[in-house]
C-alpha atoms as a PDB file:
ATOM      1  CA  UNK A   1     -24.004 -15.348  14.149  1.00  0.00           C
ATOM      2  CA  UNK A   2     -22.117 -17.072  11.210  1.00  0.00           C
ATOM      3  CA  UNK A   3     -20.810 -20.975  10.931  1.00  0.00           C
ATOM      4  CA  UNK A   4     -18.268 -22.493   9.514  1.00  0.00           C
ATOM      5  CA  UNK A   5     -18.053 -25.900   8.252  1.00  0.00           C
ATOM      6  CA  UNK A   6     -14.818 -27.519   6.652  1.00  0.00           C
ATOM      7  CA  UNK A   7     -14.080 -30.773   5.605  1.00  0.00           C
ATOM      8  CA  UNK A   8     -10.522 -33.231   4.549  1.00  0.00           C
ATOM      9  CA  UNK A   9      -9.495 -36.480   3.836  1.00  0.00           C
ATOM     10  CA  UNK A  10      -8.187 -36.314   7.303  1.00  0.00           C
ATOM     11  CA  UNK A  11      -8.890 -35.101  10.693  1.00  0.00           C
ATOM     12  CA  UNK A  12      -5.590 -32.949  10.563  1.00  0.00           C
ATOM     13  CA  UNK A  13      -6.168 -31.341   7.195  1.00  0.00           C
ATOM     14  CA  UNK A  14      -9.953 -30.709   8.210  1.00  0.00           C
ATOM     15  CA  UNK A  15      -8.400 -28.175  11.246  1.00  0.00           C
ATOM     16  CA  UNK A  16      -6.119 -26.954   9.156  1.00  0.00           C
ATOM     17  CA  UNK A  17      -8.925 -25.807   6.328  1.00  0.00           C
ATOM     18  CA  UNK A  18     -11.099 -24.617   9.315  1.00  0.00           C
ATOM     19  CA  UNK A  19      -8.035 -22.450  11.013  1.00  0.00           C
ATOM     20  CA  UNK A  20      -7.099 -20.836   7.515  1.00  0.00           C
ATOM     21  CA  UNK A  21     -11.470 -20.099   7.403  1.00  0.00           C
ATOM     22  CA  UNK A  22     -10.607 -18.325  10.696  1.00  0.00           C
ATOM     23  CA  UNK A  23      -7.617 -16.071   9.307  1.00  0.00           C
ATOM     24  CA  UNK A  24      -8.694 -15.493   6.631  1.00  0.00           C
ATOM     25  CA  UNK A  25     -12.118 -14.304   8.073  1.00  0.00           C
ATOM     26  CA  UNK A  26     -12.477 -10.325   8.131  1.00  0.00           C
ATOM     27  CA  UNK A  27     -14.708  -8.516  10.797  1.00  0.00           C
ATOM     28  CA  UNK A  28     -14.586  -5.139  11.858  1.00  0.00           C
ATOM     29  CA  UNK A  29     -16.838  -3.477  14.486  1.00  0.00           C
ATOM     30  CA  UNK A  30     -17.425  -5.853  17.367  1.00  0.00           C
ATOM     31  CA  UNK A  31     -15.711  -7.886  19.182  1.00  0.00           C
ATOM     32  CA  UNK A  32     -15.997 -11.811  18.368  1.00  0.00           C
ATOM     33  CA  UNK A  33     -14.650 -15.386  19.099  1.00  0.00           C
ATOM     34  CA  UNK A  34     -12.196 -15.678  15.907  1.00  0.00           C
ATOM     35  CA  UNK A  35      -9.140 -15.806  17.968  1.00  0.00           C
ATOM     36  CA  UNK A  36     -10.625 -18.066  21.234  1.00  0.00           C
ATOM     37  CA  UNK A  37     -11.929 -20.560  18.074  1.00  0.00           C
ATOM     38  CA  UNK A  38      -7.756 -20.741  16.892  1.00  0.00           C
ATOM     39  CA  UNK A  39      -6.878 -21.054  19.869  1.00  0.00           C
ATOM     40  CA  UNK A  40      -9.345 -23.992  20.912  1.00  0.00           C
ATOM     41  CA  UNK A  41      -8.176 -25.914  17.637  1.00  0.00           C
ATOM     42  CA  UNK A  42      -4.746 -25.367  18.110  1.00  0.00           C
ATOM     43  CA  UNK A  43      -4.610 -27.272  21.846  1.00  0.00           C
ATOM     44  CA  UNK A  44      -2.648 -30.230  21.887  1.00  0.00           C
ATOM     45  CA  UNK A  45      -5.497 -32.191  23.815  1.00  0.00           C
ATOM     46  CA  UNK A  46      -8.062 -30.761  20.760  1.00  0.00           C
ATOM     47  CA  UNK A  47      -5.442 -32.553  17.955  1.00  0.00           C
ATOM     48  CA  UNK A  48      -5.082 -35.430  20.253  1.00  0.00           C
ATOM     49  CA  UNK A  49      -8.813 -35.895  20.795  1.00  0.00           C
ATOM     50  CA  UNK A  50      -8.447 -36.522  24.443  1.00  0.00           C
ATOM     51  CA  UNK A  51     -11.126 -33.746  25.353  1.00  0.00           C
ATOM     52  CA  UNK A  52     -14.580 -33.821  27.283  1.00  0.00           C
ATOM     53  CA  UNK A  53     -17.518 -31.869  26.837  1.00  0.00           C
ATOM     54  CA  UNK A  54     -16.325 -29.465  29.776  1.00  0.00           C
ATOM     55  CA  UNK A  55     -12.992 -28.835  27.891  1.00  0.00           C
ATOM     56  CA  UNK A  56     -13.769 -25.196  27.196  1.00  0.00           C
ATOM     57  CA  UNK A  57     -14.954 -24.669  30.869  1.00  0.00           C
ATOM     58  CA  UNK A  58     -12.105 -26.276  32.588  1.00  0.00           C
ATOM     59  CA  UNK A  59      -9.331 -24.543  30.241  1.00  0.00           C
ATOM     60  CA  UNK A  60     -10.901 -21.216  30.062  1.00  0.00           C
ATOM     61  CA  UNK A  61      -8.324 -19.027  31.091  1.00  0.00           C
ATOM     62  CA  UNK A  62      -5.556 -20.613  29.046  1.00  0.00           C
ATOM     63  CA  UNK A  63      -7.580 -20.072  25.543  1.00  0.00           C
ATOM     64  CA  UNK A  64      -8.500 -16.704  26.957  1.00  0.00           C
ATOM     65  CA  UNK A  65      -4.633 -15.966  27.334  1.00  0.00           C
ATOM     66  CA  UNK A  66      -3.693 -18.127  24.135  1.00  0.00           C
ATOM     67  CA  UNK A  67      -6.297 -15.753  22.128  1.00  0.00           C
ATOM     68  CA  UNK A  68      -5.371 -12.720  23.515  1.00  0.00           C
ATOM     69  CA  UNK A  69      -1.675 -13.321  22.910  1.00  0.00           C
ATOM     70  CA  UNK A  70      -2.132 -14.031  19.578  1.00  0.00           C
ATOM     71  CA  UNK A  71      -1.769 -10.708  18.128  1.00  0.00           C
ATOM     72  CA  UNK A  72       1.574 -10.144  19.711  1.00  0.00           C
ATOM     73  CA  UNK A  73       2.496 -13.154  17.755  1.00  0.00           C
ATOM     74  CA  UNK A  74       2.024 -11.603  13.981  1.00  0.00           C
ATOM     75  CA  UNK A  75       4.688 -11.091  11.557  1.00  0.00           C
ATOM     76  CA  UNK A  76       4.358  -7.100  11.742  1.00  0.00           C
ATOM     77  CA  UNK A  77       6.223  -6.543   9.209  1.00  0.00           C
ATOM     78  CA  UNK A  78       3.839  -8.058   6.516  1.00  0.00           C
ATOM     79  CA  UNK A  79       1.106  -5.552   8.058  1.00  0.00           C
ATOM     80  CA  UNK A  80       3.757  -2.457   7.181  1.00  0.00           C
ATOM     81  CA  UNK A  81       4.321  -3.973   3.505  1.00  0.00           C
ATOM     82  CA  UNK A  82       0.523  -3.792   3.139  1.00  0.00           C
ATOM     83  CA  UNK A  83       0.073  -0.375   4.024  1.00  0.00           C
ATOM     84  CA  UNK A  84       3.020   1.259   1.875  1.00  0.00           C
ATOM     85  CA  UNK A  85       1.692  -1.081  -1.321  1.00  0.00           C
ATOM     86  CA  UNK A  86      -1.913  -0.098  -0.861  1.00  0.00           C
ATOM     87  CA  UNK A  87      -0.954   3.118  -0.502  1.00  0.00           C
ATOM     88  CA  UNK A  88       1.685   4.449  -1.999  1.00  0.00           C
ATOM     89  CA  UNK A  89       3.142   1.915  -4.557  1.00  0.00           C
ATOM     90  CA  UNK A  90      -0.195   0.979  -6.565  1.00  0.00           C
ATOM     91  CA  UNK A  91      -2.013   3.585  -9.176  1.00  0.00           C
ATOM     92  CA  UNK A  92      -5.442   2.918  -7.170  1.00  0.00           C
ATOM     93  CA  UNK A  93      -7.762   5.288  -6.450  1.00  0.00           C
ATOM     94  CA  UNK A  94      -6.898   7.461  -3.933  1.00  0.00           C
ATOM     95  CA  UNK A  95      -3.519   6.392  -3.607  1.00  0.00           C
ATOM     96  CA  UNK A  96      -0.526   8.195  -3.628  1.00  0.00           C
ATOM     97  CA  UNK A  97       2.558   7.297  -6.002  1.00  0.00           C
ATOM     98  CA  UNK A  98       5.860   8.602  -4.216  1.00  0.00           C
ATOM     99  CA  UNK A  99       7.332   8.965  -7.816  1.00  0.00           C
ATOM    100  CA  UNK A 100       4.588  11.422  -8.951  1.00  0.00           C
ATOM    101  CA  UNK A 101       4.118  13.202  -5.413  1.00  0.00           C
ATOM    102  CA  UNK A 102       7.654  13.603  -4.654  1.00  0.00           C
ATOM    103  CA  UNK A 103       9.447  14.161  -7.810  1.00  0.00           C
ATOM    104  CA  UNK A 104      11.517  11.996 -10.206  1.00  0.00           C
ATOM    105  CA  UNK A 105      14.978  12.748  -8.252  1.00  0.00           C
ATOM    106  CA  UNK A 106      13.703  10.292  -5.506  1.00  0.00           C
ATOM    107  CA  UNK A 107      15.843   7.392  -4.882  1.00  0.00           C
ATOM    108  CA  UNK A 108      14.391   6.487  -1.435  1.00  0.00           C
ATOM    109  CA  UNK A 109      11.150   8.007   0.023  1.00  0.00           C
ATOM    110  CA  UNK A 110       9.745   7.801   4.085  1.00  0.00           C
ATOM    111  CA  UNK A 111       6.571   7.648   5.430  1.00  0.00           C
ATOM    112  CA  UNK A 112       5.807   8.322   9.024  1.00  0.00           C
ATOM    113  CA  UNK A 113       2.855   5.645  10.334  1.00  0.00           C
ATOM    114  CA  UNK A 114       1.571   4.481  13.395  1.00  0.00           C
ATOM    115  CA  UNK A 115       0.859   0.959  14.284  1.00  0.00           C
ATOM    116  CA  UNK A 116      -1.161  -0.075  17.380  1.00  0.00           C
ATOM    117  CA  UNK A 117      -0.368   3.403  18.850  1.00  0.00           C
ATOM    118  CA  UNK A 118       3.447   3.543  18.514  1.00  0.00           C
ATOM    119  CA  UNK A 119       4.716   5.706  15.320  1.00  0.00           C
ATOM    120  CA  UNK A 120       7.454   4.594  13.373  1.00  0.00           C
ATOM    121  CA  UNK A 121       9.649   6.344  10.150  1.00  0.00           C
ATOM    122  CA  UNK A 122       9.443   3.919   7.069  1.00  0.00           C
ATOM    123  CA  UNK A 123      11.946   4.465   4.577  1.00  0.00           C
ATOM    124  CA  UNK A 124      11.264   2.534   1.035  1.00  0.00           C
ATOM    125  CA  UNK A 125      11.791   1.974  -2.624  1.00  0.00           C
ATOM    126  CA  UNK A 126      10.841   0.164  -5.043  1.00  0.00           C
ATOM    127  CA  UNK A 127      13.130  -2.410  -6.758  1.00  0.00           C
ATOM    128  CA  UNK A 128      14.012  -3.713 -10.090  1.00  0.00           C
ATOM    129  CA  UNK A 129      11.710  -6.992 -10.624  1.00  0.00           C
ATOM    130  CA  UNK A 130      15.724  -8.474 -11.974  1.00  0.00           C
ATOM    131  CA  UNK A 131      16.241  -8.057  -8.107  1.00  0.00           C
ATOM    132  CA  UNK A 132      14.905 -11.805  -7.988  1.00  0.00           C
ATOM    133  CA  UNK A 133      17.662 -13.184  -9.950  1.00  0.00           C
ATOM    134  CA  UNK A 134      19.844 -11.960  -7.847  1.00  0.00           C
ATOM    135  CA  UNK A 135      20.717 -15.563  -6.222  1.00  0.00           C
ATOM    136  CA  UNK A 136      17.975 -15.423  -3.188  1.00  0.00           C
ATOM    137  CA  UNK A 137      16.367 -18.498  -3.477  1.00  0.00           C
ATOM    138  CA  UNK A 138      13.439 -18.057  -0.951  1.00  0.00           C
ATOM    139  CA  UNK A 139      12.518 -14.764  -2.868  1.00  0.00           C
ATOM    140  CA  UNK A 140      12.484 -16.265  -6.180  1.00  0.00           C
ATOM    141  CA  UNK A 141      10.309 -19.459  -4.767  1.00  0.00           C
ATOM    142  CA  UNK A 142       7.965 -17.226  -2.568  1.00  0.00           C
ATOM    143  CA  UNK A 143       7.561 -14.174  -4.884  1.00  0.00           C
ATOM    144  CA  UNK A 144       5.187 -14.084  -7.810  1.00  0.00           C
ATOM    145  CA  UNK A 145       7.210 -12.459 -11.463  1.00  0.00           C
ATOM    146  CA  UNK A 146       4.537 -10.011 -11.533  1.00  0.00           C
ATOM    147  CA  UNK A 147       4.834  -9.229  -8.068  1.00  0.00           C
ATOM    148  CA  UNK A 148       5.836  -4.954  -7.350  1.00  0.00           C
ATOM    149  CA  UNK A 149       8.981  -6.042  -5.748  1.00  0.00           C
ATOM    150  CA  UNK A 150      10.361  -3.084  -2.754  1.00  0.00           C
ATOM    151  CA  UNK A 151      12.482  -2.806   0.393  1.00  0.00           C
ATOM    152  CA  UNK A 152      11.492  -1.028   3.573  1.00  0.00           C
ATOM    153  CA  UNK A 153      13.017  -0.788   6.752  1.00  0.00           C
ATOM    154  CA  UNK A 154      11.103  -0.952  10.109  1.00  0.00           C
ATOM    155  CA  UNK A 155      12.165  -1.069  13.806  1.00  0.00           C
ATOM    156  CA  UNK A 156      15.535  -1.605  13.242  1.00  0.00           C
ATOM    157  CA  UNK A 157      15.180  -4.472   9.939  1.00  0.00           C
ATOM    158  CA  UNK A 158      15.580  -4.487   6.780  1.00  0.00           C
ATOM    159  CA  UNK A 159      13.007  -6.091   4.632  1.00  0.00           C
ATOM    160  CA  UNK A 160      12.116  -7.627   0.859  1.00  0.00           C
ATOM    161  CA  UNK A 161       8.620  -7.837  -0.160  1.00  0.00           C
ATOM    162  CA  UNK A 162       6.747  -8.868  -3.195  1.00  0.00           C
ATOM    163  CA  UNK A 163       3.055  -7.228  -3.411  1.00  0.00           C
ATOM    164  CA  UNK A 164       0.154  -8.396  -5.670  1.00  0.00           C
ATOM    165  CA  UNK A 165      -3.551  -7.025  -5.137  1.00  0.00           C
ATOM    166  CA  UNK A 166      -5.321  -9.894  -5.399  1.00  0.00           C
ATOM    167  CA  UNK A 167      -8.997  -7.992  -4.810  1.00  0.00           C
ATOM    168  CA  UNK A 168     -10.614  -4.655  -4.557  1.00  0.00           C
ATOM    169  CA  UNK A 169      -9.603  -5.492  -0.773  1.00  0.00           C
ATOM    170  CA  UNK A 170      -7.345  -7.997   0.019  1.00  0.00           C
ATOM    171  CA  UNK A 171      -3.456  -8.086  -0.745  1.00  0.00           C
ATOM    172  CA  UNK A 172      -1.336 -10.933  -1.035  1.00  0.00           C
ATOM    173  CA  UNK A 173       2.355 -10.396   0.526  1.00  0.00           C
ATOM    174  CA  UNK A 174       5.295 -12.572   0.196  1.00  0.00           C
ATOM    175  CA  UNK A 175       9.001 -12.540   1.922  1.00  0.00           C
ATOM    176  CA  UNK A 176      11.764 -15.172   2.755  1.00  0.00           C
ATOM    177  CA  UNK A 177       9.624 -16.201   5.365  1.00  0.00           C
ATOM    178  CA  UNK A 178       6.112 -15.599   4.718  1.00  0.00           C
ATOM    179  CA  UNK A 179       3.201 -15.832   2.282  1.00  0.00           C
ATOM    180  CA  UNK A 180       0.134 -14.296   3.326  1.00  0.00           C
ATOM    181  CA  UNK A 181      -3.236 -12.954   2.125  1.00  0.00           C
ATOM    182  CA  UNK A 182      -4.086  -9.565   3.884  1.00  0.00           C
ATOM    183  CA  UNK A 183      -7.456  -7.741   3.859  1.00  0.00           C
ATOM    184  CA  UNK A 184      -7.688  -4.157   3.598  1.00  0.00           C
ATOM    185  CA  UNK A 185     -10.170  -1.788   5.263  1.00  0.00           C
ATOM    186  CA  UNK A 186     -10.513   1.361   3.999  1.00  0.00           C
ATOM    187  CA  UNK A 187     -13.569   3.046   6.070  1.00  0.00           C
ATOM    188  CA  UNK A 188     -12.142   6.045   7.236  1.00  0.00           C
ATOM    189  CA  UNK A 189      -9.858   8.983   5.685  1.00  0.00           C
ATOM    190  CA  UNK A 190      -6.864   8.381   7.791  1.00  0.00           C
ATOM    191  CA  UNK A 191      -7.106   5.045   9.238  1.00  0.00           C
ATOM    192  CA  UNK A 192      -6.391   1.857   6.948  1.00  0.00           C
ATOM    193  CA  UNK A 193      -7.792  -1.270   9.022  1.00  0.00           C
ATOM    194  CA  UNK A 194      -5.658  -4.318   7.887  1.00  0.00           C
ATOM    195  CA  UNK A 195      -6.815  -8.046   8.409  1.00  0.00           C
ATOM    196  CA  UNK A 196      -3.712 -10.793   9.209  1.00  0.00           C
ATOM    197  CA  UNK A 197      -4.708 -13.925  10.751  1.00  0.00           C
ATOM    198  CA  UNK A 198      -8.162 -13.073  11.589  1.00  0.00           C
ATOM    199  CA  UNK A 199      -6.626  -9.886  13.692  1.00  0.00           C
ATOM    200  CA  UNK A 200      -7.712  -6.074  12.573  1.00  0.00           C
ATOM    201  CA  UNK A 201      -4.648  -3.742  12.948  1.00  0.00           C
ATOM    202  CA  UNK A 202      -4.992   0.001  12.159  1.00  0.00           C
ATOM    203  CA  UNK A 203      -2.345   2.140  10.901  1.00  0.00           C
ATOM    204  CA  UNK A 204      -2.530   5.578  10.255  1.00  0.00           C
ATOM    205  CA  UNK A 205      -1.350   9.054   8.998  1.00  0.00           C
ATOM    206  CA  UNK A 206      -0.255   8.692   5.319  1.00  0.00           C
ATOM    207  CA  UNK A 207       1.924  11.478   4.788  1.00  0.00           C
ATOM    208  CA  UNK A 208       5.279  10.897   2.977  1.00  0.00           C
ATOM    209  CA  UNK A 209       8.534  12.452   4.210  1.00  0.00           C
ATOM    210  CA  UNK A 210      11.582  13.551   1.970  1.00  0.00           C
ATOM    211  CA  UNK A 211      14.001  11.416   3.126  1.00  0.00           C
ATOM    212  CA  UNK A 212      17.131  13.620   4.131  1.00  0.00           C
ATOM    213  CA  UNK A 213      19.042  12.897   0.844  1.00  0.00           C
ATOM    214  CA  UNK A 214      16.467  14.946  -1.175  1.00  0.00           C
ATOM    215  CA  UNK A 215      17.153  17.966   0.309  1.00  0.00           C
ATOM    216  CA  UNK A 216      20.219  18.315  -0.307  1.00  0.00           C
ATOM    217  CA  UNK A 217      19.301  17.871  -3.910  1.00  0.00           C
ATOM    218  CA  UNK A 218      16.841  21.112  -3.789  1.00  0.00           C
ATOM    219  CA  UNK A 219      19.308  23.773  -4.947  1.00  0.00           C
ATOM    220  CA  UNK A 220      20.696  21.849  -7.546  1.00  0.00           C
ATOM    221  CA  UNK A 221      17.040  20.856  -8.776  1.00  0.00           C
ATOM    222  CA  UNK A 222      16.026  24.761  -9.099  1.00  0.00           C
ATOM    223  CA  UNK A 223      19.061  25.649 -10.571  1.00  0.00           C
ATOM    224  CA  UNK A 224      18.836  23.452 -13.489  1.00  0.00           C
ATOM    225  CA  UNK A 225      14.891  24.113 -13.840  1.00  0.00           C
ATOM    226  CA  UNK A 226      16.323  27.494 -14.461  1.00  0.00           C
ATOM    227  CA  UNK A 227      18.946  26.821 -17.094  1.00  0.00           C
ATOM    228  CA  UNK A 228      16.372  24.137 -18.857  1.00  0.00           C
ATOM    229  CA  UNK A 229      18.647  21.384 -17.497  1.00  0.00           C
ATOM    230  CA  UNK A 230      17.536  17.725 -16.458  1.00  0.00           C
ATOM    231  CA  UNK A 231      20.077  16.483 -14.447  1.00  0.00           C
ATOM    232  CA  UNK A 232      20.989  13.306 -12.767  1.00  0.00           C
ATOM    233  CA  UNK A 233      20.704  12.944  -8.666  1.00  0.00           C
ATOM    234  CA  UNK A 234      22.292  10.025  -8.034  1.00  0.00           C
ATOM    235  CA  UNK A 235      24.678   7.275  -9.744  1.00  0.00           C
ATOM    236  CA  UNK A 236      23.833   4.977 -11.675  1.00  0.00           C
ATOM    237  CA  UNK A 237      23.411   3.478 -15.537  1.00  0.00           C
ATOM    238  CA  UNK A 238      21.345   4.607 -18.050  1.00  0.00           C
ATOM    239  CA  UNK A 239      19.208   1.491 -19.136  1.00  0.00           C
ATOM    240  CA  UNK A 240      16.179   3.330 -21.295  1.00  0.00           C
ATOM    241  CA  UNK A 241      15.751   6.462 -23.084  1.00  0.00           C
ATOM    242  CA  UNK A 242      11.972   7.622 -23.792  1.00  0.00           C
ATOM    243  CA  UNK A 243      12.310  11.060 -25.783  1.00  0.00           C
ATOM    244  CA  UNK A 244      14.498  12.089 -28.388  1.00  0.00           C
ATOM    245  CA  UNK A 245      15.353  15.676 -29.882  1.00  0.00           C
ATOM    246  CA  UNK A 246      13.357  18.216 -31.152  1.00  0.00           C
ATOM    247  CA  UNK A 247      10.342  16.069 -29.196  1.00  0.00           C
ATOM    248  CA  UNK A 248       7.789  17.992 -26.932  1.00  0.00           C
ATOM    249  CA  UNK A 249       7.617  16.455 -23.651  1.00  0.00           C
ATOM    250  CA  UNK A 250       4.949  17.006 -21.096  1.00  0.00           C
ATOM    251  CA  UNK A 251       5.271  17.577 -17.315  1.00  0.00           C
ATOM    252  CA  UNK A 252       5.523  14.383 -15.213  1.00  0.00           C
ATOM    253  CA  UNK A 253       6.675  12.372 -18.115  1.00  0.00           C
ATOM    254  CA  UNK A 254       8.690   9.889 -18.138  1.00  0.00           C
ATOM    255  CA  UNK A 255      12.349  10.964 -20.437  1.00  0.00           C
ATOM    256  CA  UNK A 256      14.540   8.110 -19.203  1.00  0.00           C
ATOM    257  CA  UNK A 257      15.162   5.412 -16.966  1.00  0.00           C
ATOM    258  CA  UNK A 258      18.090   5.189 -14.220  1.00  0.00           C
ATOM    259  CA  UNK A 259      19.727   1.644 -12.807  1.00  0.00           C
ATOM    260  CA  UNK A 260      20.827   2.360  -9.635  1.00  0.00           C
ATOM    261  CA  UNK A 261      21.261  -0.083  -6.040  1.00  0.00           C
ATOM    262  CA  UNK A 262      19.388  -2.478  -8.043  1.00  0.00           C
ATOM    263  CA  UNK A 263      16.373   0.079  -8.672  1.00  0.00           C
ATOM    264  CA  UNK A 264      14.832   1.299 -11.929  1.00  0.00           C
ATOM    265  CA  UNK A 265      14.345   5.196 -11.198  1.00  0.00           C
ATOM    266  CA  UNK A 266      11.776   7.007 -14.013  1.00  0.00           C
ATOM    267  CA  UNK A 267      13.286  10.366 -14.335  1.00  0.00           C
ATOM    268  CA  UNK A 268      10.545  12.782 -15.102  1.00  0.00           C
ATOM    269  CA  UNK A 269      10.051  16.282 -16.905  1.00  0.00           C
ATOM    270  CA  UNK A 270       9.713  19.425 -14.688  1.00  0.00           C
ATOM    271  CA  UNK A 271       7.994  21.568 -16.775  1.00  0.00           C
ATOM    272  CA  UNK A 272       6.283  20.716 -20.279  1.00  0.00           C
ATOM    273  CA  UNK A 273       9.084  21.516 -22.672  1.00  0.00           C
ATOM    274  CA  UNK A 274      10.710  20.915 -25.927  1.00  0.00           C
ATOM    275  CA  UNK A 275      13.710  18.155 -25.979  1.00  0.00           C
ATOM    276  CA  UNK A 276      17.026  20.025 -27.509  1.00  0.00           C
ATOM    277  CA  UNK A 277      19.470  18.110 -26.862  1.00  0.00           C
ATOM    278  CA  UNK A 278      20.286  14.210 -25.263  1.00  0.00           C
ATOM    279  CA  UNK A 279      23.966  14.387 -23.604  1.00  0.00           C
ATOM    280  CA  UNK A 280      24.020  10.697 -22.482  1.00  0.00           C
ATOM    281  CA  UNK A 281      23.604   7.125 -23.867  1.00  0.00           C
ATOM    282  CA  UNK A 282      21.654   3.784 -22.997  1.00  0.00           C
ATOM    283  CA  UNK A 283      24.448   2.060 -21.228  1.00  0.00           C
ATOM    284  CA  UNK A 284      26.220   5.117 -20.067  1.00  0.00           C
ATOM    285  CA  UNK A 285      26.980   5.166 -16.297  1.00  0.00           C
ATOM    286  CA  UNK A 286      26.176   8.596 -14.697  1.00  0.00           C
ATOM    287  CA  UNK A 287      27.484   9.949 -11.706  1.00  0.00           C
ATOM    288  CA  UNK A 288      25.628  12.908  -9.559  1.00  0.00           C
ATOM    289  CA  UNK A 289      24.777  16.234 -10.949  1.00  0.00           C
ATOM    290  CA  UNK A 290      25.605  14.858 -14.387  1.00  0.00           C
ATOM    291  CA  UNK A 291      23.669  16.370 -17.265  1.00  0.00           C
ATOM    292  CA  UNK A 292      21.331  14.692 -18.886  1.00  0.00           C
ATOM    293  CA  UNK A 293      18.779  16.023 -21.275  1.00  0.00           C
ATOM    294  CA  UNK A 294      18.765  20.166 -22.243  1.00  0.00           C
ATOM    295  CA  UNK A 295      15.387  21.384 -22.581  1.00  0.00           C
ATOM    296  CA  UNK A 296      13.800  24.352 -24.609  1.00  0.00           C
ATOM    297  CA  UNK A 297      10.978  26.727 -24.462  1.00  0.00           C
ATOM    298  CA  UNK A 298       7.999  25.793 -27.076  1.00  0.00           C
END
């Protein structure tokens, strides 16, 4: 059993304490009352005060429907933003960064996820945090600056989020529309258990997918592994250099950063080498297949 107890200067701010208690209240396991309690303070009569003692017997059926219809009601789309921070866009532990675990010629990477038993193909990307200044107003009002700023599209719609881990568990998102705290349950392997509104959601099966443009980016990438070549796989402007000649440079490392679609990209070293040569310039504009750094053996 548990109890709540809010308080406001006025009758209407007092509800509206006790229904954010209610969302933002996390419990997993059995079944409880969260959503019937919403839906009670939410009836026009309950605002109104015109109500009896028998209220909840005689209008039974409609907060049973209310309750129940509430999680069709969600934004879903702040549940998916969640997931792909918590698990692929932070350095946690146990987390997987799509930069590291795909390769640094990633522009765009997919997931493949289900939520509430229907599976869906995620693309997304992170974006440059100067994506804010941009001209969006409601993203520069509802975003945080130290937000991890990325797109992702699901069922059809394109989306903008702003991410910011604001406990061990809990995650704030922000869009245009929305600004919610979201509470992460991590209990099992391959389920992630997400709180919005008071509502658990599970998603599940982590595994990213190269999206289709990678592949066609294989050949190239073996061929100038092979001739000690780092090359560019996509267009875009050189805004940071990392390394310079006659440097050693370790696997994974970061040798230079690419602008592109309004995206910082962190091109990495294939193999632990040493830096001979830097063919390009901060401020240079780079088109596919260009070369950019030539690498020696040590």
């Amino acid at each position: 059993l548990g109890k709540f107890i809010t308080k406001g200067e006025t009758r209407e701010k007092a509800f509206s304490q006790m229904i954010e208690t209610l969302n933002r209240t996390a419990i997993s396991g059995p079944a409880t009352n969260l959503q019937f309690l919403k839906a009670l303070l939410q009836h026009p009569l309950i605002e109104q005060s015109a109500v009896t003692t028998a209220f909840c017997e005689t209008h039974t059926n409609e907060l049973i429907s209310a309750s129940e219809n509430a999680k069709e009601n969600v934004p879903f789309q702040l549940i998916i933003a969640a997931y792909l921070f918590h698990k692929f866009l932070t350095e946690e532990p146990h987390s997987v960064n799509p930069w590291t675990a795909i390769g640094f010629w990633n522009v765009l990477n997919e997931t493949e996820l289900y939520l509430s038993g229907i599976s869906y193909n995620v693309p997304f990307s992170l974006l440059s945090p100067r994506f804010l200044k941009s001209g969006n107003k409601p993203l520069e009002k509802n975003i945080p600056k130290d937000a991890t700023l990325f797109k992702f599209d699901w069922n059809g719609e394109n989306f903008i989020a702003g991410a910011k881990r604001t406990s061990s568990d809990s995650v704030k998102i922000c869009t245009e529309e929305y600004s919610e705290t979201l509470i992460i349950n991590d209990t099992e392997p391959e389920k992630t258990g997400i709180f919005l509104q008071g509502i658990e959601f599970f998603v599940e099966n982590q595994e990213l997918i190269e999206n289709n443009q990678n592949h066609s980016h294989n050949e190239t990438q073996n061929d100038s592994m092979e001739n000690n070549l780092i090359v560019s796989h996509l267009h875009g402007k050189i805004t940071d250099i990392q390394t310079t000649p006659g440097q050693i440079i370790n696997k994974g490392e970061t040798v230079l950063i690419i602008e592109s679609m309004k995206s910082e990209i962190h091109v990495l070293a294939p193999k632990t080498a040493k830096v001979k040569s830097i063919g390009v310039k901060v401020g240079e504009q780079v088109q596919e297949n260009k070369p950019l750094i030539t690498l020696e053996k040590i």
